[in-house]
C-alpha atoms as a PDB file:
ATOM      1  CA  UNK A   1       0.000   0.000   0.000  1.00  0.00           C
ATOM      2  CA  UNK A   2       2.985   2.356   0.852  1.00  0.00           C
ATOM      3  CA  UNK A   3       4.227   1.965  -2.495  1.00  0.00           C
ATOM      4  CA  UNK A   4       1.096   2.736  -4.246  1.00  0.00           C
ATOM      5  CA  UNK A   5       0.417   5.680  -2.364  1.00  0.00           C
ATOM      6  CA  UNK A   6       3.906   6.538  -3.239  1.00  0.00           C
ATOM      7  CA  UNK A   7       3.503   5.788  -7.263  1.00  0.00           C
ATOM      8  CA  UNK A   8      -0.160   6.989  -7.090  1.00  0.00           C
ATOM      9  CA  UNK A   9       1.858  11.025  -5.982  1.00  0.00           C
ATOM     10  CA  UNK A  10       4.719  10.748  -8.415  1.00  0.00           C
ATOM     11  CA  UNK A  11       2.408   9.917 -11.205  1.00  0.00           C
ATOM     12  CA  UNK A  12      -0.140  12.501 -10.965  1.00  0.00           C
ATOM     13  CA  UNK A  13       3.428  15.116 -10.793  1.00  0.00           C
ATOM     14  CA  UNK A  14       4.369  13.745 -13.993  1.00  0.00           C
ATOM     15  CA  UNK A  15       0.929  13.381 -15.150  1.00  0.00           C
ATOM     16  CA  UNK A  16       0.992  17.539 -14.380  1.00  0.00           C
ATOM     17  CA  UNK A  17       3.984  18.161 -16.971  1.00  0.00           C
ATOM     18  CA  UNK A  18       1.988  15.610 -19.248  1.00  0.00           C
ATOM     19  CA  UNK A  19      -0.739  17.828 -18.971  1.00  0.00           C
ATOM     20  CA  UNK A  20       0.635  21.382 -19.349  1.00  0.00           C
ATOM     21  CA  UNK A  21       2.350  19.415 -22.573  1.00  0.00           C
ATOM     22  CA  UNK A  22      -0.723  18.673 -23.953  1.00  0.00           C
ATOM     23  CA  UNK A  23      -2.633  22.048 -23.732  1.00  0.00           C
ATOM     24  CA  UNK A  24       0.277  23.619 -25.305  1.00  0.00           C
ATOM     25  CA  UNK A  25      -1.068  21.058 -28.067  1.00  0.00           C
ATOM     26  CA  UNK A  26      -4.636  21.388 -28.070  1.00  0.00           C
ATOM     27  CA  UNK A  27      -3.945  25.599 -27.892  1.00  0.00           C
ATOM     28  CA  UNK A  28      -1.959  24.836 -31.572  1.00  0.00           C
ATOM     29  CA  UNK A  29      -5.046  22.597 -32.687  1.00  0.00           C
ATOM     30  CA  UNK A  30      -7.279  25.468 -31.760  1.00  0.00           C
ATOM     31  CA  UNK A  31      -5.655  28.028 -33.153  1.00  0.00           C
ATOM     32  CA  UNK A  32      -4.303  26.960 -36.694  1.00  0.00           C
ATOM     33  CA  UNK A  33      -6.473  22.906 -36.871  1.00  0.00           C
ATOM     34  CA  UNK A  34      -2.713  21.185 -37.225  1.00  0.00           C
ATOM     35  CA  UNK A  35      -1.039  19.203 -34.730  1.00  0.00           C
ATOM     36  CA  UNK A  36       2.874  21.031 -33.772  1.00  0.00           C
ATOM     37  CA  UNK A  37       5.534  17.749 -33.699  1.00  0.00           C
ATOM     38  CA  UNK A  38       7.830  20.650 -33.513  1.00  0.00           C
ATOM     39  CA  UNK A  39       6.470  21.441 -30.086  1.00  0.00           C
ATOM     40  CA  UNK A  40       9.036  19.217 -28.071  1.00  0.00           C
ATOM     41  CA  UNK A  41      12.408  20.623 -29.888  1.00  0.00           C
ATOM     42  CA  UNK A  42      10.820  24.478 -29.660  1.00  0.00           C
ATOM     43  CA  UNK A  43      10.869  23.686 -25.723  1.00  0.00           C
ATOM     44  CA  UNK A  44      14.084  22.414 -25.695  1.00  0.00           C
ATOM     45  CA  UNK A  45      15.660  24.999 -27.707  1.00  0.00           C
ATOM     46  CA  UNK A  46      13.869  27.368 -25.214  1.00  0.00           C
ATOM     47  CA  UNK A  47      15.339  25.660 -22.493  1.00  0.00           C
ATOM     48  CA  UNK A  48      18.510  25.984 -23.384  1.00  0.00           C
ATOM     49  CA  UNK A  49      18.288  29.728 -23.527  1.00  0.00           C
ATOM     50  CA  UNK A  50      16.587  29.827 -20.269  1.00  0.00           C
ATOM     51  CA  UNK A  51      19.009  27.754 -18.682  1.00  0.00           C
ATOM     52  CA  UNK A  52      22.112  29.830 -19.854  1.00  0.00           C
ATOM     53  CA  UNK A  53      20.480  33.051 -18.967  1.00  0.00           C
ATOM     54  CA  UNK A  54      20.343  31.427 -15.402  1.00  0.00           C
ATOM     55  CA  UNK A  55      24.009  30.148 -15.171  1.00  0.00           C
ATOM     56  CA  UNK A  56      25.150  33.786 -16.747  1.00  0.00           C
ATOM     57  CA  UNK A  57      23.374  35.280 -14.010  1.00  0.00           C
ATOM     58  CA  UNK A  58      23.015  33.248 -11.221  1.00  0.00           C
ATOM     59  CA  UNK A  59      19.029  33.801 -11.328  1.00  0.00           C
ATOM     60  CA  UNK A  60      16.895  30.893 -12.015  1.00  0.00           C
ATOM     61  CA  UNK A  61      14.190  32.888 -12.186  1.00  0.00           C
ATOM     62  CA  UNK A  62      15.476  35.209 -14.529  1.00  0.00           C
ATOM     63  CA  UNK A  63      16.303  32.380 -16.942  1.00  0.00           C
ATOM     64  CA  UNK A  64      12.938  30.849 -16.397  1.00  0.00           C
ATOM     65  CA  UNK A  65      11.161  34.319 -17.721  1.00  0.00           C
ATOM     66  CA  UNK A  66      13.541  34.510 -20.813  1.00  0.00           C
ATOM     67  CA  UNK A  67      12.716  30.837 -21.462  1.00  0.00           C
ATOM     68  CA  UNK A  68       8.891  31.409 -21.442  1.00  0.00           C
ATOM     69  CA  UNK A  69       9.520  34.907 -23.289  1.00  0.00           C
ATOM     70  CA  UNK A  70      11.396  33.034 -25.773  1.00  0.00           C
ATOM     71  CA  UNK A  71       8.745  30.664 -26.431  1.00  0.00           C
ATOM     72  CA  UNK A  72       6.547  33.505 -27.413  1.00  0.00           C
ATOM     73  CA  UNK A  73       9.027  34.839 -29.632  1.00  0.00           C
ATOM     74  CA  UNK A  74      10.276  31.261 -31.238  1.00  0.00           C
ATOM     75  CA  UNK A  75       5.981  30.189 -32.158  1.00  0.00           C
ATOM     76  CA  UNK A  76       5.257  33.622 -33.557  1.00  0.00           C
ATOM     77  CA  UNK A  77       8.545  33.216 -35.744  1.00  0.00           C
ATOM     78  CA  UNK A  78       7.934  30.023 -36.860  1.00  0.00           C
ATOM     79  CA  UNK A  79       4.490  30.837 -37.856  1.00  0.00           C
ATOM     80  CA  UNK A  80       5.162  33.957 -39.464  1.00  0.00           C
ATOM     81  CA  UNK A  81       8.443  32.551 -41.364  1.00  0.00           C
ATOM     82  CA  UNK A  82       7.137  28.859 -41.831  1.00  0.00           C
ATOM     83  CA  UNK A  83       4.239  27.706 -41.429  1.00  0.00           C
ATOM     84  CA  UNK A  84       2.123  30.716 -43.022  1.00  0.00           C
ATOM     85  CA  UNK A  85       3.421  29.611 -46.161  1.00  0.00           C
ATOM     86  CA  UNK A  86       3.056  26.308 -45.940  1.00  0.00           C
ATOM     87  CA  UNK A  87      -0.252  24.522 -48.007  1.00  0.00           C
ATOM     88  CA  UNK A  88      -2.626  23.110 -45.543  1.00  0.00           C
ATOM     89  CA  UNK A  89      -5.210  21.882 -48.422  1.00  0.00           C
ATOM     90  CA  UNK A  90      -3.065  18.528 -47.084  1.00  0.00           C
ATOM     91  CA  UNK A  91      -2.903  18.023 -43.727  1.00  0.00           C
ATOM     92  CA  UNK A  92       0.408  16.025 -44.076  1.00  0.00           C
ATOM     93  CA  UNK A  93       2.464  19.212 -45.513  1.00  0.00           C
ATOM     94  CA  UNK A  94       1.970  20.730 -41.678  1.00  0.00           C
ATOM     95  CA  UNK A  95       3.328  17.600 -40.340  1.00  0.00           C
ATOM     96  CA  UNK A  96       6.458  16.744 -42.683  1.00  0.00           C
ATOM     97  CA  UNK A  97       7.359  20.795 -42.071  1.00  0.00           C
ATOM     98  CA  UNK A  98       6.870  20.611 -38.467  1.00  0.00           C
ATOM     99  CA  UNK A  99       9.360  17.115 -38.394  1.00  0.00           C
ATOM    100  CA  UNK A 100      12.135  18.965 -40.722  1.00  0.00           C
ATOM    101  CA  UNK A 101      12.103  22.057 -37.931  1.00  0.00           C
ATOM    102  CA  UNK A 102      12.725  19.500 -35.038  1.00  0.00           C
ATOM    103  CA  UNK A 103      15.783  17.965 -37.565  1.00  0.00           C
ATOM    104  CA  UNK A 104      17.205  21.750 -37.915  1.00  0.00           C
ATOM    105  CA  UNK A 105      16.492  22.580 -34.326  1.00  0.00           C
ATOM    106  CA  UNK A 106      18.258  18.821 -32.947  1.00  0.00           C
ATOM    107  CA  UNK A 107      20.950  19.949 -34.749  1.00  0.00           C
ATOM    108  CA  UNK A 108      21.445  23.338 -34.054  1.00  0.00           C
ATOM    109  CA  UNK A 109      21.636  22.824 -30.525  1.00  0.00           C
ATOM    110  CA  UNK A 110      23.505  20.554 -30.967  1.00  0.00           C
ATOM    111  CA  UNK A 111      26.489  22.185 -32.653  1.00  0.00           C
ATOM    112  CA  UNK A 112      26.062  24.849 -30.334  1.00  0.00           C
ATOM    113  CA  UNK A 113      25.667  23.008 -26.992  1.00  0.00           C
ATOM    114  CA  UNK A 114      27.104  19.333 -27.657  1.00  0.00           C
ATOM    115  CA  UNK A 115      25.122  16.477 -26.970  1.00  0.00           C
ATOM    116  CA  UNK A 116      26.176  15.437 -23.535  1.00  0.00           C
ATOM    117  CA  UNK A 117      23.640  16.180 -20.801  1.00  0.00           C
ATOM    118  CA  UNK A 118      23.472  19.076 -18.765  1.00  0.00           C
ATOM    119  CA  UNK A 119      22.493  19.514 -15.241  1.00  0.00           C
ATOM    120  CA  UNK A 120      19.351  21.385 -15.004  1.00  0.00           C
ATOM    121  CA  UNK A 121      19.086  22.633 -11.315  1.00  0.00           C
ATOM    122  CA  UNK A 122      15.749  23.584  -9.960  1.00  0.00           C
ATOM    123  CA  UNK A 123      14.155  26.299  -7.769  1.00  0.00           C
ATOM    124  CA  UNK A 124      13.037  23.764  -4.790  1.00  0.00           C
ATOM    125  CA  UNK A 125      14.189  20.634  -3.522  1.00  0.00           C
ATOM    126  CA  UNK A 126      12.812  17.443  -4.551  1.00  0.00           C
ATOM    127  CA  UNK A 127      13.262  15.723  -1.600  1.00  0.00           C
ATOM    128  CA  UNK A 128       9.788  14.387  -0.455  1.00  0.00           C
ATOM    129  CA  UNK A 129       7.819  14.811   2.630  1.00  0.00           C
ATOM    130  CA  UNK A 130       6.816  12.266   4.617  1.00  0.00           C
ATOM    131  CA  UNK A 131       3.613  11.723   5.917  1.00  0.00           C
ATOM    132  CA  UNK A 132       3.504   8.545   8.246  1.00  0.00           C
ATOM    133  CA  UNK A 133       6.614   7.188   6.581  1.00  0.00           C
ATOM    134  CA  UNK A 134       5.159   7.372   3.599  1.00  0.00           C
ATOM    135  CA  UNK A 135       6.941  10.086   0.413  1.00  0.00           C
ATOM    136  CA  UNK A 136       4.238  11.705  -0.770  1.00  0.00           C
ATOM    137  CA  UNK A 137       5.287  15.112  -2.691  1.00  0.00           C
ATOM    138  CA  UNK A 138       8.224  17.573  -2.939  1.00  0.00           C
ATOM    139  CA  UNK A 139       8.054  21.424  -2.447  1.00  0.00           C
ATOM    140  CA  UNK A 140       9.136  21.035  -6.071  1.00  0.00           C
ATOM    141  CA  UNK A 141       5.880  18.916  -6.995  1.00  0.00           C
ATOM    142  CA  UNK A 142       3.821  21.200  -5.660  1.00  0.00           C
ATOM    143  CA  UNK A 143       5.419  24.197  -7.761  1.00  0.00           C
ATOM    144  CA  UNK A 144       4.461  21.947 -10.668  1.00  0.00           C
ATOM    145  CA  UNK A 145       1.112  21.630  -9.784  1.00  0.00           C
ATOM    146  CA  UNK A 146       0.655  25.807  -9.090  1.00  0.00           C
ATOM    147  CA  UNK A 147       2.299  26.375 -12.434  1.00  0.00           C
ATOM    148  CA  UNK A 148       0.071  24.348 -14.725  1.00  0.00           C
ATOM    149  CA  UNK A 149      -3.027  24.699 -12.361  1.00  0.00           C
ATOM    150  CA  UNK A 150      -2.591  29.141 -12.773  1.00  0.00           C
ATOM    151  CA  UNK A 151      -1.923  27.611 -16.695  1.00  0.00           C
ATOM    152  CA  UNK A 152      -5.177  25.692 -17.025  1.00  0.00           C
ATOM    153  CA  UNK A 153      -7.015  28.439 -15.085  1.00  0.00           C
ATOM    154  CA  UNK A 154      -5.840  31.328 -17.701  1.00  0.00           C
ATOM    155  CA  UNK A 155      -6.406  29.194 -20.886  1.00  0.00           C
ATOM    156  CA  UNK A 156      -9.595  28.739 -19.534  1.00  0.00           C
ATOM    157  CA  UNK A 157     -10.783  32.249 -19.022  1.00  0.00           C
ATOM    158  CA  UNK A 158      -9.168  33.325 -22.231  1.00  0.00           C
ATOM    159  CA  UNK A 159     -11.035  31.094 -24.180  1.00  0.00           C
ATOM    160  CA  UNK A 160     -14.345  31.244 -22.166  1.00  0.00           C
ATOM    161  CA  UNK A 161     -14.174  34.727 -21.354  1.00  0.00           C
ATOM    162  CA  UNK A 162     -12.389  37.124 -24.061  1.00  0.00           C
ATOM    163  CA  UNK A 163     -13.502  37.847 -27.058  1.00  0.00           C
ATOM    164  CA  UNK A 164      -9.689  37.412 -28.134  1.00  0.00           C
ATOM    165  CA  UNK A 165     -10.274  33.638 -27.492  1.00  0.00           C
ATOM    166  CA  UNK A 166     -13.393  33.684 -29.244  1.00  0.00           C
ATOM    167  CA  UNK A 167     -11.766  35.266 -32.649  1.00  0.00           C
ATOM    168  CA  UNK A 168      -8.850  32.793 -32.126  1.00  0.00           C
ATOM    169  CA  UNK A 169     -11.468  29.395 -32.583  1.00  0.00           C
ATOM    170  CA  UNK A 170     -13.405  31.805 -35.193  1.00  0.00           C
ATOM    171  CA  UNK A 171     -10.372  32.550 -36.883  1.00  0.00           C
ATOM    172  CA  UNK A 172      -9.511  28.419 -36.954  1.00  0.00           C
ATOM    173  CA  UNK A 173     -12.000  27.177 -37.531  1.00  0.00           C
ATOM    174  CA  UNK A 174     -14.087  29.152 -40.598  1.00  0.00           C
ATOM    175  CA  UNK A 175     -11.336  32.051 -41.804  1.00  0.00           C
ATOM    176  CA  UNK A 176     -12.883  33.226 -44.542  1.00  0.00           C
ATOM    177  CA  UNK A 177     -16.337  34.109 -42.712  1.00  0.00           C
ATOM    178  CA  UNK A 178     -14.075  35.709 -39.392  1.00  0.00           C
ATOM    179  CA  UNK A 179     -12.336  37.636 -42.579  1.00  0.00           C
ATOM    180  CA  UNK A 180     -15.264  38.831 -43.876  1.00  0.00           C
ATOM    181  CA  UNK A 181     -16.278  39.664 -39.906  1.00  0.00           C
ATOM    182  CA  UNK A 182     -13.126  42.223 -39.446  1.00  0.00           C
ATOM    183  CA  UNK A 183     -11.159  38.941 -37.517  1.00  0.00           C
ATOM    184  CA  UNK A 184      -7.078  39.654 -37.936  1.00  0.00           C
ATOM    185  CA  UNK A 185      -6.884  36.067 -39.078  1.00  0.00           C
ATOM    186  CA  UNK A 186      -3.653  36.291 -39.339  1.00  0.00           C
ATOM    187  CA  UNK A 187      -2.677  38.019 -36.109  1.00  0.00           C
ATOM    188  CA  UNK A 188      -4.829  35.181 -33.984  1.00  0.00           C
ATOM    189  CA  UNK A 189      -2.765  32.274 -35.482  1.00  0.00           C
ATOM    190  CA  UNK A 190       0.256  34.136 -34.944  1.00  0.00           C
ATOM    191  CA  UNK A 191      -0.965  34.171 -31.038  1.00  0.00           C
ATOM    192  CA  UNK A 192      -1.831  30.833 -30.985  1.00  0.00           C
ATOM    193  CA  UNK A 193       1.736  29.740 -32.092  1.00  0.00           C
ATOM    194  CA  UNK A 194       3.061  32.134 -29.558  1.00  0.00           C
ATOM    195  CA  UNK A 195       0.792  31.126 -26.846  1.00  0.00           C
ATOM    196  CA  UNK A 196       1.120  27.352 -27.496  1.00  0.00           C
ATOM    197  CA  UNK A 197       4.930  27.636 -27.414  1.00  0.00           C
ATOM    198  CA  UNK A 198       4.980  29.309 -24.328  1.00  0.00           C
ATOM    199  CA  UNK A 199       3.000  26.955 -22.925  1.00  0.00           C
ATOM    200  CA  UNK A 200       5.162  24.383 -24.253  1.00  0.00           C
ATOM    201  CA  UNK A 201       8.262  26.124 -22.817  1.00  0.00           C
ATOM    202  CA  UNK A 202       6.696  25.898 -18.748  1.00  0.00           C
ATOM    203  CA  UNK A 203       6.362  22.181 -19.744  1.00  0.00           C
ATOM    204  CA  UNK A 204       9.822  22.092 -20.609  1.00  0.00           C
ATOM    205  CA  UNK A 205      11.479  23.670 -17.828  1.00  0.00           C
ATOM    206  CA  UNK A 206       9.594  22.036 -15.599  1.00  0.00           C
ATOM    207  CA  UNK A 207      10.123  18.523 -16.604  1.00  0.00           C
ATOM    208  CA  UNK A 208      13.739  18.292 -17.948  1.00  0.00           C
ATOM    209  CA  UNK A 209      15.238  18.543 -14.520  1.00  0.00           C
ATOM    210  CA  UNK A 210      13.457  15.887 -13.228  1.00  0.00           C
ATOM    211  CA  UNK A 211      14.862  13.953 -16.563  1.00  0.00           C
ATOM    212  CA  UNK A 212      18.714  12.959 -17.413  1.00  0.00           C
ATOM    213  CA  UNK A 213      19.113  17.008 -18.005  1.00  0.00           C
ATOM    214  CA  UNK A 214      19.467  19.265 -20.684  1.00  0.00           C
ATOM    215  CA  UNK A 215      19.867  17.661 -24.381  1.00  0.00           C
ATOM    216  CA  UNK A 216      18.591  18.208 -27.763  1.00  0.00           C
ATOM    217  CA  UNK A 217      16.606  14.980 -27.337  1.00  0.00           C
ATOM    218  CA  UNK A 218      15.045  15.699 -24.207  1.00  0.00           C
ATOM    219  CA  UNK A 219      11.616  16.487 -24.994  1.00  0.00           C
ATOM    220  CA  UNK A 220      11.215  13.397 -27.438  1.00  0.00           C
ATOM    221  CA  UNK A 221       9.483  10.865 -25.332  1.00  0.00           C
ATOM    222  CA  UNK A 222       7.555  13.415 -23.641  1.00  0.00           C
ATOM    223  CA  UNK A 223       6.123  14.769 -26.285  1.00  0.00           C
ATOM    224  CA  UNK A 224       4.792  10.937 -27.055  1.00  0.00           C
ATOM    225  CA  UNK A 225       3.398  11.024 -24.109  1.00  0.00           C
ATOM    226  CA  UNK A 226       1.676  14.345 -24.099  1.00  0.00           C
ATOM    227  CA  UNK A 227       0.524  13.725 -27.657  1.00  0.00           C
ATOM    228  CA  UNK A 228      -1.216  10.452 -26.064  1.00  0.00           C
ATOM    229  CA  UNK A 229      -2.885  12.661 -22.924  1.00  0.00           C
ATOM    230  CA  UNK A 230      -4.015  15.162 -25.865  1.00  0.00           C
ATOM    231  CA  UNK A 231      -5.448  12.384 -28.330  1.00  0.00           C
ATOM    232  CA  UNK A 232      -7.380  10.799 -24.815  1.00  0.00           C
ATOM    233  CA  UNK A 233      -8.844  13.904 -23.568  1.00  0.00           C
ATOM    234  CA  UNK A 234      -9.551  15.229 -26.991  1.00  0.00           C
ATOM    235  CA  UNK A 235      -7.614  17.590 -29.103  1.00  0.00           C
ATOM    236  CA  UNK A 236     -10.566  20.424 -28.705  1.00  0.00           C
ATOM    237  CA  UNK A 237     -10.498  19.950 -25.013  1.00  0.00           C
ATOM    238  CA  UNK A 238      -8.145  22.253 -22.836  1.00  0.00           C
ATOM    239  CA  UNK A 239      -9.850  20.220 -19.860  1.00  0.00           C
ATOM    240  CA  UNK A 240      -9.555  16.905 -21.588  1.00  0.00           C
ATOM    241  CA  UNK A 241      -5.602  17.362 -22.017  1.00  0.00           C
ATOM    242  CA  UNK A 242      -5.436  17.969 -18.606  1.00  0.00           C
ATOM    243  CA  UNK A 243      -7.091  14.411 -17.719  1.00  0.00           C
ATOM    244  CA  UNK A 244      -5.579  12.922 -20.215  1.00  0.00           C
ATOM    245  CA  UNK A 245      -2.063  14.170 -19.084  1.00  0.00           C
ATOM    246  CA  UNK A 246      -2.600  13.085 -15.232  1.00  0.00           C
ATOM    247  CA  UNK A 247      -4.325   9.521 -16.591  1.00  0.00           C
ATOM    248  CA  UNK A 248      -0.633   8.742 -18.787  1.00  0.00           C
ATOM    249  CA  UNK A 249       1.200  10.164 -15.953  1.00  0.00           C
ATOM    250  CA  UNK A 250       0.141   7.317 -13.589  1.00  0.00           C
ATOM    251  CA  UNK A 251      -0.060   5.120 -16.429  1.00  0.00           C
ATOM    252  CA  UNK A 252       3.596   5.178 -16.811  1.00  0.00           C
ATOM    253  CA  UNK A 253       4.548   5.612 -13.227  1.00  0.00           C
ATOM    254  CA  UNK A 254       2.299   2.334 -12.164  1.00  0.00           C
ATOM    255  CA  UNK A 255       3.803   0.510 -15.176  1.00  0.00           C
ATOM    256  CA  UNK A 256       7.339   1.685 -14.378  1.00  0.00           C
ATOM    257  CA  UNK A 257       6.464   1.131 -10.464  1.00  0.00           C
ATOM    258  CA  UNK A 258       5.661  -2.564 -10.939  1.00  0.00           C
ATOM    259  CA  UNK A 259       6.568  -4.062 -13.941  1.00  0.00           C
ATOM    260  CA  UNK A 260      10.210  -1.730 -15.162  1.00  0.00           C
ATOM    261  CA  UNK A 261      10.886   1.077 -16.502  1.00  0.00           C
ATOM    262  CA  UNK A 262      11.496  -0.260 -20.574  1.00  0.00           C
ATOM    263  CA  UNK A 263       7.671  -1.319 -20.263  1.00  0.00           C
ATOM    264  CA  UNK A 264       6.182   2.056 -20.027  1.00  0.00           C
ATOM    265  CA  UNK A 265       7.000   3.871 -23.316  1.00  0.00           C
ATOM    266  CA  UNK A 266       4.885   0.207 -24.628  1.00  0.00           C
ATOM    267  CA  UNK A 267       2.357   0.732 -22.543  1.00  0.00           C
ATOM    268  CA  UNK A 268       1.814   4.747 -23.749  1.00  0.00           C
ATOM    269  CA  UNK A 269       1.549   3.338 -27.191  1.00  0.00           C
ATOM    270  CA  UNK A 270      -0.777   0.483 -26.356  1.00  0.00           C
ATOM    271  CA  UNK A 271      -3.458   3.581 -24.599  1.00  0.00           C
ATOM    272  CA  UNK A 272      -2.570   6.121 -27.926  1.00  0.00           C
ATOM    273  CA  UNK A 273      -4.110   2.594 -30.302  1.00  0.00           C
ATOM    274  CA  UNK A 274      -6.820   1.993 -28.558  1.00  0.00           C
ATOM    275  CA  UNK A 275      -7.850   5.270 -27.914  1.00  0.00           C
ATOM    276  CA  UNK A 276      -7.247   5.909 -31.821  1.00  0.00           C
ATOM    277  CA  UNK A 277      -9.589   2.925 -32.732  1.00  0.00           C
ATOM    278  CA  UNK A 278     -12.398   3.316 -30.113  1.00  0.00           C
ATOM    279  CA  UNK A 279     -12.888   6.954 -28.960  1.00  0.00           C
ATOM    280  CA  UNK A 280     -10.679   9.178 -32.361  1.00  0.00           C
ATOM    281  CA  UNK A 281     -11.910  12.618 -31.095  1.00  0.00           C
ATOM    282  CA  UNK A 282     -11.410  11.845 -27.827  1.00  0.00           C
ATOM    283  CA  UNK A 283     -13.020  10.837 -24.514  1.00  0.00           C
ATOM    284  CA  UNK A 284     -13.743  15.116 -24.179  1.00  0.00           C
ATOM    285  CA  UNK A 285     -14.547  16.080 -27.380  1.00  0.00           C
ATOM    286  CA  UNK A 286     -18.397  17.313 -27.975  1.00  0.00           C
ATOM    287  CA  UNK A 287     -21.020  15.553 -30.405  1.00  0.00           C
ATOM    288  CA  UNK A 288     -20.870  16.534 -33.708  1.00  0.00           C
ATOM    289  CA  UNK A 289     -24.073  18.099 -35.146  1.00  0.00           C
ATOM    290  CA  UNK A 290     -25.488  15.936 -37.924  1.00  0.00           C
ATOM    291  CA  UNK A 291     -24.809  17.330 -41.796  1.00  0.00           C
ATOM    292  CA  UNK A 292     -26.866  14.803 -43.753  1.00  0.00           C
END
């Protein structure tokens, strides 16, 4: 029973990184209807900056604001300089794109950084508290949990409670009409890159020091696993990603936990399948009105 209580913790702390992930995700399927594969190697390279900002300066919290900053920078570039031009009559041109970026990215960084791994030091310890001899969470868990539950709760208003959210859908999901309605179409995709990026960036500093550290790689099998939490809870669903994120969280940390550690990337794939075959849109996403 210790043990589970102690896996049950650790995965819903993972399962919080999963989840920021994943709205970073769903806020790029909102904004522009394409899926980001780009998303992991944008946080890493945002990392990075973040990172050295902090070891220049000796401020970790300096280097944490330059690393979200930087994500808002690095998604409204990409979209301005990439992706507007690329043809999205075929959803499949978005996707080859977005895997060429994480190529030039990967490498990049690498020539510039090497491709050893880095300590990544973070604000609180990670030691654990006990609670009748039992490790529940560290003061570093819990700045997880208040950095993608203020996340969750901003997405949330801006999207049920702005009318800057409501051009942003408008401007995804019929562009022509929102043009014809005085909608910058172009200036709310631009925001949803930025936005999503950002997003993406919290996810990445908050996870990779909890990982090996710093490398080019570092965001690859996370970004599996947040894809997974965004397909389960829907891509449409800000709410969705964030049960989907805690459910692959303790997924992996119960499958790690009792059966080892090369098991769980298997059993991630397994849930993405049969989540693909059974429930496509999602266990969040809404009925779809009848057209014939």
């Amino acid at each position: 029973m210790d043990r589970f209580l102690y896996l049950t913790f650790d995965g819903l702390s993972r399962g919080a990184v999963y989840a920021a992930f994943a709205l970073a995700l769903v806020l790029i399927w909102r904004a522009a209807r394409i899926v980001n594969f780009a998303q992991g190697a944008m946080a890493v390279a945002t990392a990075y900056a973040g990172y050295s900002v902090a070891n220049a300066t000796g401020s970790y919290w300096l280097g944490f604001a330059v690393a979200i900053a930087g994500g808002l920078v690095l998604g409204a570039v990409v979209e301005r300089v990439v992706m507007r031009f690329v043809d999205h009559s075929s959803p499949l041109n978005g996707v080859v794109v977005a895997l060429g970026l994480v190529l030039i990215i990967q490498g990049v960084l690498g020539m510039i950084y090497g491709n050893e791994y880095r300590p990544a030091p973070t604000p609180f310890s990670r030691d654990a508290f006990e609670i009748g001899g039992i490790a529940i969470l560290s003061r570093y868990d819990l700045f997880v949990f208040a950095a993608v539950g203020a996340v969750v709760v901003l997405l949330t208003l801006l999207f049920t409670r702005t009318s800057t959210g409501l051009r942003m859908r408008a401007a995804a999901f019929a562009p022509d009409v929102s043009r014809l309605l005085g909608v910058p179409v172009g200036g709310m995709l631009t925001l949803g890159w930025a936005l999503a990026a950002a997003v993406g960036s919290l996810a990445g500093m908050l996870v990779i020091p909890t990982e090996l550290g710093l490398h080019p790689n570092a965001m690859d099998l996370l970004f599996i696993s947040a894809f997974t939490a965004a397909v389960l809870g829907g891509l449409d669903s800000p709410v969705g990603a964030v049960v989907g994120g805690l459910v692959v969280g303790l997924l992996l940390t119960y499958v790690s936990g009792y059966l080892g550690a090369t098991v769980a990337p298997m059993a991630v794939l397994i849930l993405l399948v049969v989540v693909l075959l059974s429930r496509p849109d999602g266990l969040f996403s809404k009925a779809k009105a009848r057209t014939a």
